[in-house]
PDB file of N, CA and C in Angstrom:
ATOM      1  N   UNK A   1       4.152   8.032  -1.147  1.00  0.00           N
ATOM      2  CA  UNK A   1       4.437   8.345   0.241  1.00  0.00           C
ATOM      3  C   UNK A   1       5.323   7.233   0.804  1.00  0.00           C
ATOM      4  N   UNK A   2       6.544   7.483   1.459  1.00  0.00           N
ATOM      5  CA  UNK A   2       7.137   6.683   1.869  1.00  0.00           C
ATOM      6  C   UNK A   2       6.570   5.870   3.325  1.00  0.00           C
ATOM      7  N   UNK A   3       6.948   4.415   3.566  1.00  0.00           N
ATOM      8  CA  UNK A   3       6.639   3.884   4.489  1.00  0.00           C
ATOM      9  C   UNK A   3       6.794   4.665   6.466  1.00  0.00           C
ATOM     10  N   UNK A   4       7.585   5.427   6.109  1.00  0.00           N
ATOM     11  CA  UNK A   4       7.474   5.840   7.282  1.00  0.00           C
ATOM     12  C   UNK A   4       6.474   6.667   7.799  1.00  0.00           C
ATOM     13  N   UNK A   5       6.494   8.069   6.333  1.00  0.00           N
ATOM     14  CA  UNK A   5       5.278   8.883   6.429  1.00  0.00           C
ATOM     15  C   UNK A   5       3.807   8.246   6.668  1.00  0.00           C
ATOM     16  N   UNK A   6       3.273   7.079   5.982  1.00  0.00           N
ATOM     17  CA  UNK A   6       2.060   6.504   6.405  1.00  0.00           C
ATOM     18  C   UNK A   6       2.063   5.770   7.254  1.00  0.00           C
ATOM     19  N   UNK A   7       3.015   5.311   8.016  1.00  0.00           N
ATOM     20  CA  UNK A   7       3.104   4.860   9.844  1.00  0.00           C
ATOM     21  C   UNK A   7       2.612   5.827  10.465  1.00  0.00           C
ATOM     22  N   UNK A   8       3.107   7.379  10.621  1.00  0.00           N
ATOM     23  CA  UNK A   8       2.904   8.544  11.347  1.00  0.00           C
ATOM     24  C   UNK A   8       1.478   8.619  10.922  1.00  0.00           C
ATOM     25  N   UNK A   9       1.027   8.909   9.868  1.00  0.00           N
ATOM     26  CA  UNK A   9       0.011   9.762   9.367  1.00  0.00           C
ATOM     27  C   UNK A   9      -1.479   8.659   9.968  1.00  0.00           C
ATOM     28  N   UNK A  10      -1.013   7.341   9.905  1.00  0.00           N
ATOM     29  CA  UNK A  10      -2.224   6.264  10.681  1.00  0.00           C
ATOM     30  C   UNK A  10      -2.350   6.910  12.458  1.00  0.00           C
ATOM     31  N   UNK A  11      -1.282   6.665  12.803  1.00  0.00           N
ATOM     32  CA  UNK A  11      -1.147   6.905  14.213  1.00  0.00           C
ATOM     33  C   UNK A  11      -1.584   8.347  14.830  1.00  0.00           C
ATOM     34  N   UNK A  12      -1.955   9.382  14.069  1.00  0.00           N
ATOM     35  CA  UNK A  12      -2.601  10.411  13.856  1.00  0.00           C
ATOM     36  C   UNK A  12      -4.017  10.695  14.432  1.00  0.00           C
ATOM     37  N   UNK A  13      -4.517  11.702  15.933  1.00  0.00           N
ATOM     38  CA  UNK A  13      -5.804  11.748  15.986  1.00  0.00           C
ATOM     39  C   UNK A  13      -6.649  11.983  14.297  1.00  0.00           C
ATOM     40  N   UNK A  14      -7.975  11.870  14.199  1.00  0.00           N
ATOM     41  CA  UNK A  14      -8.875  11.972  12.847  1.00  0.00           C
ATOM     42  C   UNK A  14      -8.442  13.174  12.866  1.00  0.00           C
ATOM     43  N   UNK A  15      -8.898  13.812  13.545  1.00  0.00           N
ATOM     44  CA  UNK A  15      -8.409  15.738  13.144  1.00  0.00           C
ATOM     45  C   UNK A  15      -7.649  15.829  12.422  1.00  0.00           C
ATOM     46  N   UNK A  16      -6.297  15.815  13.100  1.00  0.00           N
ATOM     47  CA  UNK A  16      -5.081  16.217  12.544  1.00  0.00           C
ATOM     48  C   UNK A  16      -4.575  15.650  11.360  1.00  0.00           C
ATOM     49  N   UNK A  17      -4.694  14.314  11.351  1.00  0.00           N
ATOM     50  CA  UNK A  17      -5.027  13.441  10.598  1.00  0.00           C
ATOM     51  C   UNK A  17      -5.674  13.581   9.134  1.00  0.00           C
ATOM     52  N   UNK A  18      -7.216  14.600   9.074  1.00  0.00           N
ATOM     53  CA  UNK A  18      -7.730  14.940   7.779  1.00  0.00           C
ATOM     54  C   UNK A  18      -7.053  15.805   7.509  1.00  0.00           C
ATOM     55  N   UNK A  19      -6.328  16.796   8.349  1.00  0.00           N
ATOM     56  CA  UNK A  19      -5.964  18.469   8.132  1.00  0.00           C
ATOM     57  C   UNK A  19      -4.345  17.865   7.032  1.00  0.00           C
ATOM     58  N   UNK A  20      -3.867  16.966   7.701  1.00  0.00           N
ATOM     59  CA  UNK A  20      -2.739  16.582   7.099  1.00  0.00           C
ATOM     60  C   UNK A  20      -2.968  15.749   5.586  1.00  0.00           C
ATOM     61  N   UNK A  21      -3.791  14.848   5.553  1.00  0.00           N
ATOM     62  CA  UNK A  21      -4.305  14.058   4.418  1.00  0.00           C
ATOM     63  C   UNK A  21      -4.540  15.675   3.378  1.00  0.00           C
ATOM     64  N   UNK A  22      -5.562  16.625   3.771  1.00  0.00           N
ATOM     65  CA  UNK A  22      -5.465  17.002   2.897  1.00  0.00           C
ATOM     66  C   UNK A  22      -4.546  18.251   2.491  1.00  0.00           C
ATOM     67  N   UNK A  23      -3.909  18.376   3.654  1.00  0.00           N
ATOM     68  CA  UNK A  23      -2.353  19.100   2.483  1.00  0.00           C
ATOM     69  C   UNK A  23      -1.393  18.676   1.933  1.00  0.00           C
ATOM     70  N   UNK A  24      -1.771  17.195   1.657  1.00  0.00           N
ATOM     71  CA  UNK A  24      -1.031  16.156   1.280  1.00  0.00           C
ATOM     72  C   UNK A  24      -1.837  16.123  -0.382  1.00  0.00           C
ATOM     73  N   UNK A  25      -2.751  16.189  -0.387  1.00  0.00           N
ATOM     74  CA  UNK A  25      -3.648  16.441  -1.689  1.00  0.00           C
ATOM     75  C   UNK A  25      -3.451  17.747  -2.210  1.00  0.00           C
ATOM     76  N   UNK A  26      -3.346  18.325  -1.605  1.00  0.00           N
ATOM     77  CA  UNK A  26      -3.619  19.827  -2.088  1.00  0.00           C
ATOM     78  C   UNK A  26      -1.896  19.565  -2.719  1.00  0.00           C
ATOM     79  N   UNK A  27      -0.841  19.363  -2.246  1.00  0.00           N
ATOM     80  CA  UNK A  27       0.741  19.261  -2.961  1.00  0.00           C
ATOM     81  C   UNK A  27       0.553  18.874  -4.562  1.00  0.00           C
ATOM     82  N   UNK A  28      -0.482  17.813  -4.990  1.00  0.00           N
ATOM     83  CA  UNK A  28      -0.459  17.378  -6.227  1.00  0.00           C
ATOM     84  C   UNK A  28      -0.699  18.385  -6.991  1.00  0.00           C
ATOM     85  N   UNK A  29      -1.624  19.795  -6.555  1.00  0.00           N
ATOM     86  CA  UNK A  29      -2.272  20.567  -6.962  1.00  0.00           C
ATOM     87  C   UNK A  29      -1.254  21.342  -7.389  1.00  0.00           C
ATOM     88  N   UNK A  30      -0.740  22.195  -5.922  1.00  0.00           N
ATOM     89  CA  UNK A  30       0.342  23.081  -6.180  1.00  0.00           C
ATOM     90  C   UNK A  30       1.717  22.556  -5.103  1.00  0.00           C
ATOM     91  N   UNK A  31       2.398  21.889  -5.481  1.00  0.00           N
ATOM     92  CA  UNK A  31       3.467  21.260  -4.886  1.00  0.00           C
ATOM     93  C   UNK A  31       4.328  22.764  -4.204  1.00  0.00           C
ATOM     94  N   UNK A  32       4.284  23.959  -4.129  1.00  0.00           N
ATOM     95  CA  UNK A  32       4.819  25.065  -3.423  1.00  0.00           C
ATOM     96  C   UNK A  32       3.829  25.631  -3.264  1.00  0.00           C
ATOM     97  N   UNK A  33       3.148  25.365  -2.429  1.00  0.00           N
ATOM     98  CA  UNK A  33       2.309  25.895  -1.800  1.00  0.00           C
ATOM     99  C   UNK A  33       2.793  27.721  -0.825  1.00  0.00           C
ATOM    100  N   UNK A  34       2.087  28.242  -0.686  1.00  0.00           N
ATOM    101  CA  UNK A  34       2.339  29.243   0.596  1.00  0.00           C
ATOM    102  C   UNK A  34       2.798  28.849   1.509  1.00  0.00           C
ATOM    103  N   UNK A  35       3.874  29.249   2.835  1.00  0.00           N
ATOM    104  CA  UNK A  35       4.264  28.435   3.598  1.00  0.00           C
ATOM    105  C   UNK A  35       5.077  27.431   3.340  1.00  0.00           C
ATOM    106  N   UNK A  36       5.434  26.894   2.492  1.00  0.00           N
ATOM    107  CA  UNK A  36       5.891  26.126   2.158  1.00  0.00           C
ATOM    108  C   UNK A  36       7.739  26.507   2.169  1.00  0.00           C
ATOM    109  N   UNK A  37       8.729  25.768   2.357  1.00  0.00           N
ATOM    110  CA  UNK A  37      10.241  26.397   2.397  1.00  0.00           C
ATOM    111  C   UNK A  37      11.219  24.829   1.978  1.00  0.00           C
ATOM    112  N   UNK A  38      12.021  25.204   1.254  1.00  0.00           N
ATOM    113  CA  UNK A  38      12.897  24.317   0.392  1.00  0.00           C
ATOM    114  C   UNK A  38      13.854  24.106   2.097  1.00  0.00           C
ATOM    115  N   UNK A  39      14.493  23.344   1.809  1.00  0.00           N
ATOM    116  CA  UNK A  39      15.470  22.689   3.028  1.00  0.00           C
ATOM    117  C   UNK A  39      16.759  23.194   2.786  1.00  0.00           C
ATOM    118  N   UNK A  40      17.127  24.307   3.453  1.00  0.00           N
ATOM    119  CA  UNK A  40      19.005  24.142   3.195  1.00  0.00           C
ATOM    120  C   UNK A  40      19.961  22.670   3.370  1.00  0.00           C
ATOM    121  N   UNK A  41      20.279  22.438   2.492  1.00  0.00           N
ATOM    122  CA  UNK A  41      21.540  21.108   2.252  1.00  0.00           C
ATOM    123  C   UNK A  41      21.067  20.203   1.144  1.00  0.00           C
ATOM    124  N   UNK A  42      19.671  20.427   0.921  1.00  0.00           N
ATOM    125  CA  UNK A  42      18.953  19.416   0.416  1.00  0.00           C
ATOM    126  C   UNK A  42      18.349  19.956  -1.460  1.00  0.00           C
ATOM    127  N   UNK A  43      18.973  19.314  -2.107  1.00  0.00           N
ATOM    128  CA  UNK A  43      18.708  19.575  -3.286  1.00  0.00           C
ATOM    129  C   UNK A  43      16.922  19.838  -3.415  1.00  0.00           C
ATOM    130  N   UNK A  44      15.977  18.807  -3.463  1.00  0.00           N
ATOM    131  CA  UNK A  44      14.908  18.886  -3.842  1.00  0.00           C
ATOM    132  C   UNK A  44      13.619  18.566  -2.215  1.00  0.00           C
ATOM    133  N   UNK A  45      14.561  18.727  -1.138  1.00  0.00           N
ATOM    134  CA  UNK A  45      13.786  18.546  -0.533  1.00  0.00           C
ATOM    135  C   UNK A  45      13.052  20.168   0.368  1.00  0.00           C
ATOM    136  N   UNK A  46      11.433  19.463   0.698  1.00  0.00           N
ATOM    137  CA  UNK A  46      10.860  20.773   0.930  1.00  0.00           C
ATOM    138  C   UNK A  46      10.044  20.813   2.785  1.00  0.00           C
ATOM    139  N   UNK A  47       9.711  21.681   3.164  1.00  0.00           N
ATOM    140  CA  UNK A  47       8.565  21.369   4.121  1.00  0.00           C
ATOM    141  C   UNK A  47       7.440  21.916   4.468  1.00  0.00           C
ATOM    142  N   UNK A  48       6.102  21.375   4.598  1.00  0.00           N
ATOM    143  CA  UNK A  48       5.190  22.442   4.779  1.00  0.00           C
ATOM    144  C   UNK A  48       4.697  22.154   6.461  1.00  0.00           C
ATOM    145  N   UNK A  49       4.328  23.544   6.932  1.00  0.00           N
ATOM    146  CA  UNK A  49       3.425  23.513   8.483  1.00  0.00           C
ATOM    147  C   UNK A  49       1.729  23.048   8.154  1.00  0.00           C
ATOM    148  N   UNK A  50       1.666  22.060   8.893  1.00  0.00           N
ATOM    149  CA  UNK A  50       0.432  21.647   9.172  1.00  0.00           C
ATOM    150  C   UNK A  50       0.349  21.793  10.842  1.00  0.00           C
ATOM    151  N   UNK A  51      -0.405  22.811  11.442  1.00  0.00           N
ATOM    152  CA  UNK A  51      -0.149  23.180  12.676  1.00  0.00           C
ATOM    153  C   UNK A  51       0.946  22.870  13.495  1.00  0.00           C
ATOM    154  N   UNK A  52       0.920  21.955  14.332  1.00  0.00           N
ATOM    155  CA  UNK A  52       2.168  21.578  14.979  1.00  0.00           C
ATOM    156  C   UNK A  52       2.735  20.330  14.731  1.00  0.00           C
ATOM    157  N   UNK A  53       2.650  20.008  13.256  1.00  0.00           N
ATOM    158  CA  UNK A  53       3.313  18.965  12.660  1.00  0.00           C
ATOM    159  C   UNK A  53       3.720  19.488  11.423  1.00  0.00           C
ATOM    160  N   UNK A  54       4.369  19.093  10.908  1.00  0.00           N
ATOM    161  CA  UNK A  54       5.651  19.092   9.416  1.00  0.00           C
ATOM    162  C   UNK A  54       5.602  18.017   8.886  1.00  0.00           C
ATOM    163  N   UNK A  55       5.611  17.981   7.484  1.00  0.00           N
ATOM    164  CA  UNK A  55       5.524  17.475   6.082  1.00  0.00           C
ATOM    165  C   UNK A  55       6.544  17.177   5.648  1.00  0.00           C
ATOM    166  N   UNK A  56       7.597  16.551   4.965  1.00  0.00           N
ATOM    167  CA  UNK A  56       8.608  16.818   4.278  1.00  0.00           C
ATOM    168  C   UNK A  56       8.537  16.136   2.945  1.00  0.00           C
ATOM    169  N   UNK A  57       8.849  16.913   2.051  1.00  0.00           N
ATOM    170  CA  UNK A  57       8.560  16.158   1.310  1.00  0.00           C
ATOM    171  C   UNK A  57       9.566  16.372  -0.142  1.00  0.00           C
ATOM    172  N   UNK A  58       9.898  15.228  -1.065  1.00  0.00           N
ATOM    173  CA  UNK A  58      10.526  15.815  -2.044  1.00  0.00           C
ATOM    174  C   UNK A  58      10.218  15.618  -3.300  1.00  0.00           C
ATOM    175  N   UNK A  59      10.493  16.557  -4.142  1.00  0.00           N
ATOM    176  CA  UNK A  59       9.950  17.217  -5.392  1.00  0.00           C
ATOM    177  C   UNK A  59      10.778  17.686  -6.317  1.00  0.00           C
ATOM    178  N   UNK A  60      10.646  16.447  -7.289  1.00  0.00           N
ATOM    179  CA  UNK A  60      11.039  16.153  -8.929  1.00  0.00           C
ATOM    180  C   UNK A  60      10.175  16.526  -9.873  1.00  0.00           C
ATOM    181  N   UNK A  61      10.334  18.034  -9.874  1.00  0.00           N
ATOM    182  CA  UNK A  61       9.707  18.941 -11.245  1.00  0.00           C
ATOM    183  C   UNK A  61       9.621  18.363 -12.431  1.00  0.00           C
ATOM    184  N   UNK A  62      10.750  18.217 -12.897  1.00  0.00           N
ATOM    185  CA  UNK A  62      11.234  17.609 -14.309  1.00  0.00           C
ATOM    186  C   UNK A  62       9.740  16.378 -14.084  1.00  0.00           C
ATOM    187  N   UNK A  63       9.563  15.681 -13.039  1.00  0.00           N
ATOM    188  CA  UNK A  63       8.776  14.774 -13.649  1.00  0.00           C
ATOM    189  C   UNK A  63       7.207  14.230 -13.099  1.00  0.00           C
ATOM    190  N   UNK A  64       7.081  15.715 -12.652  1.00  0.00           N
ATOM    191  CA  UNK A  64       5.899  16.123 -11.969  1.00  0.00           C
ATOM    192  C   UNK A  64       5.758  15.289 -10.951  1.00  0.00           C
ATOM    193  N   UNK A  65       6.269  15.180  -9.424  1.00  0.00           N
ATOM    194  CA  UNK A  65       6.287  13.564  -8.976  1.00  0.00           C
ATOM    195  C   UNK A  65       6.860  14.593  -7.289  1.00  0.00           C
ATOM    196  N   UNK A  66       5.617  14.066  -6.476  1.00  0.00           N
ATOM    197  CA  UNK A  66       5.731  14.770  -4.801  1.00  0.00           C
ATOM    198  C   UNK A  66       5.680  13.808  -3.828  1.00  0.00           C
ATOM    199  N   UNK A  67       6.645  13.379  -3.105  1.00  0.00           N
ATOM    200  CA  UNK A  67       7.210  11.877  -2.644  1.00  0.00           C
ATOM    201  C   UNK A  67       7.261  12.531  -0.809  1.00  0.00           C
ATOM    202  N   UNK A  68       6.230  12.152  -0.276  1.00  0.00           N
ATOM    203  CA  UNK A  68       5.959  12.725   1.554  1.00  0.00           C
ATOM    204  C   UNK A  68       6.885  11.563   2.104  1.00  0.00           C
ATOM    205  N   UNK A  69       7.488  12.486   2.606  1.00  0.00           N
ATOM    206  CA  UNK A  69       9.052  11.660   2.717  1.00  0.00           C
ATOM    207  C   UNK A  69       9.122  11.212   4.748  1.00  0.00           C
ATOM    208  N   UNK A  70       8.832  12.811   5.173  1.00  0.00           N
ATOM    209  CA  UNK A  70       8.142  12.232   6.718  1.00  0.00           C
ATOM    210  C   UNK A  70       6.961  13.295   7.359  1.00  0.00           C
ATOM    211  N   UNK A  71       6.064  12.460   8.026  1.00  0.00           N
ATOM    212  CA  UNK A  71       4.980  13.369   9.397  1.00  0.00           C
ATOM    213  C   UNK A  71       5.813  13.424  10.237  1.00  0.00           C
ATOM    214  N   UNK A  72       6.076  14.201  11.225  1.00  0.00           N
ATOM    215  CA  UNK A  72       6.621  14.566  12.295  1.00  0.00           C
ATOM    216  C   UNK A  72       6.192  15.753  13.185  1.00  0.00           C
ATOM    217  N   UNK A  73       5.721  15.588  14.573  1.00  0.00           N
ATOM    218  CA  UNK A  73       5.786  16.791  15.384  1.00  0.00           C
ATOM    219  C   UNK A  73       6.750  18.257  14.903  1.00  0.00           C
ATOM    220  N   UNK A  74       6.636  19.267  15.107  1.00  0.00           N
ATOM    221  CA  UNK A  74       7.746  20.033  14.816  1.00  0.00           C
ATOM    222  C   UNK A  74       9.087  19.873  15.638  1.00  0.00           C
ATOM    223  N   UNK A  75       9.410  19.750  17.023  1.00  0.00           N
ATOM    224  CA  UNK A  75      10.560  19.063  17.481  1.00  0.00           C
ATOM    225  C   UNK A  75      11.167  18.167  16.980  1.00  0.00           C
ATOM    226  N   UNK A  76      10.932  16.881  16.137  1.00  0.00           N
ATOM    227  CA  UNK A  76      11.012  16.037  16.002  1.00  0.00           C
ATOM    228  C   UNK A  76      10.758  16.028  14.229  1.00  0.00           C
ATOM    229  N   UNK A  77      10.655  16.883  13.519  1.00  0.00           N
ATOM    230  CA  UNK A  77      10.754  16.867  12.140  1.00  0.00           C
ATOM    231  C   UNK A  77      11.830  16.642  10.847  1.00  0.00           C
ATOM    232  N   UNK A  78      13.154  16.890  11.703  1.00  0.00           N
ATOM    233  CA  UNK A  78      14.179  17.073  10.451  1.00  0.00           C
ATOM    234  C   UNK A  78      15.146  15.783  11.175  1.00  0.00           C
ATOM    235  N   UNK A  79      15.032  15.358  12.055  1.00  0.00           N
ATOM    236  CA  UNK A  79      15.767  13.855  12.758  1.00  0.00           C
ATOM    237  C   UNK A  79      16.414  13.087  12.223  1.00  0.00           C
ATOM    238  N   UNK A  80      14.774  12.863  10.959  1.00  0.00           N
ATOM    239  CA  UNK A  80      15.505  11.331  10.679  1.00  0.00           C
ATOM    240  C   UNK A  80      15.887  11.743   9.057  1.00  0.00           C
ATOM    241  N   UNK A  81      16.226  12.822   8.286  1.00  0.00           N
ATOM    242  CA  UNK A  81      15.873  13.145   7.092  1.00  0.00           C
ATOM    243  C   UNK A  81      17.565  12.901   7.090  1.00  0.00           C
TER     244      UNK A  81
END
């Protein structure tokens, strides 16, 4: 997880906070999840809805490897990518 994503994900009420931790676990499982949508422009990058926050995250098949790239509100999700 990159440094930015675990800045957001601390600063997080507990709620939202576990709901996100664990679709962050569940990615190792099945990294395309349902819901889940690849990024136009972006070779390997993806995003999933965790209520009214977004995931981004990117994903190197070839070497089984899911890198949470940012947490973000949904307004505020594709900004800094």
């Amino acid at each position: 997880m990159q440094r930015r994503a675990e800045k957001s994900l601390r600063r997080l009420d507990k709620t939202t906070g576990r709901r996100i931790r664990e679709a962050i676990n569940q990615l190792a499982v099945n990294p395309k999840p349902t819901g889940s949508k690849k990024l136009s422009g972006y070779d390997n990058l993806y995003r999933l809805h965790v209520g009214d926050w977004r995931i981004s995250y990117a994903l190197e098949e070839d070497k089984l490897i899911v890198l949470v790239v940012e947490i973000a509100p949904r307004g505020q999700a594709y900004r800094r990518l």
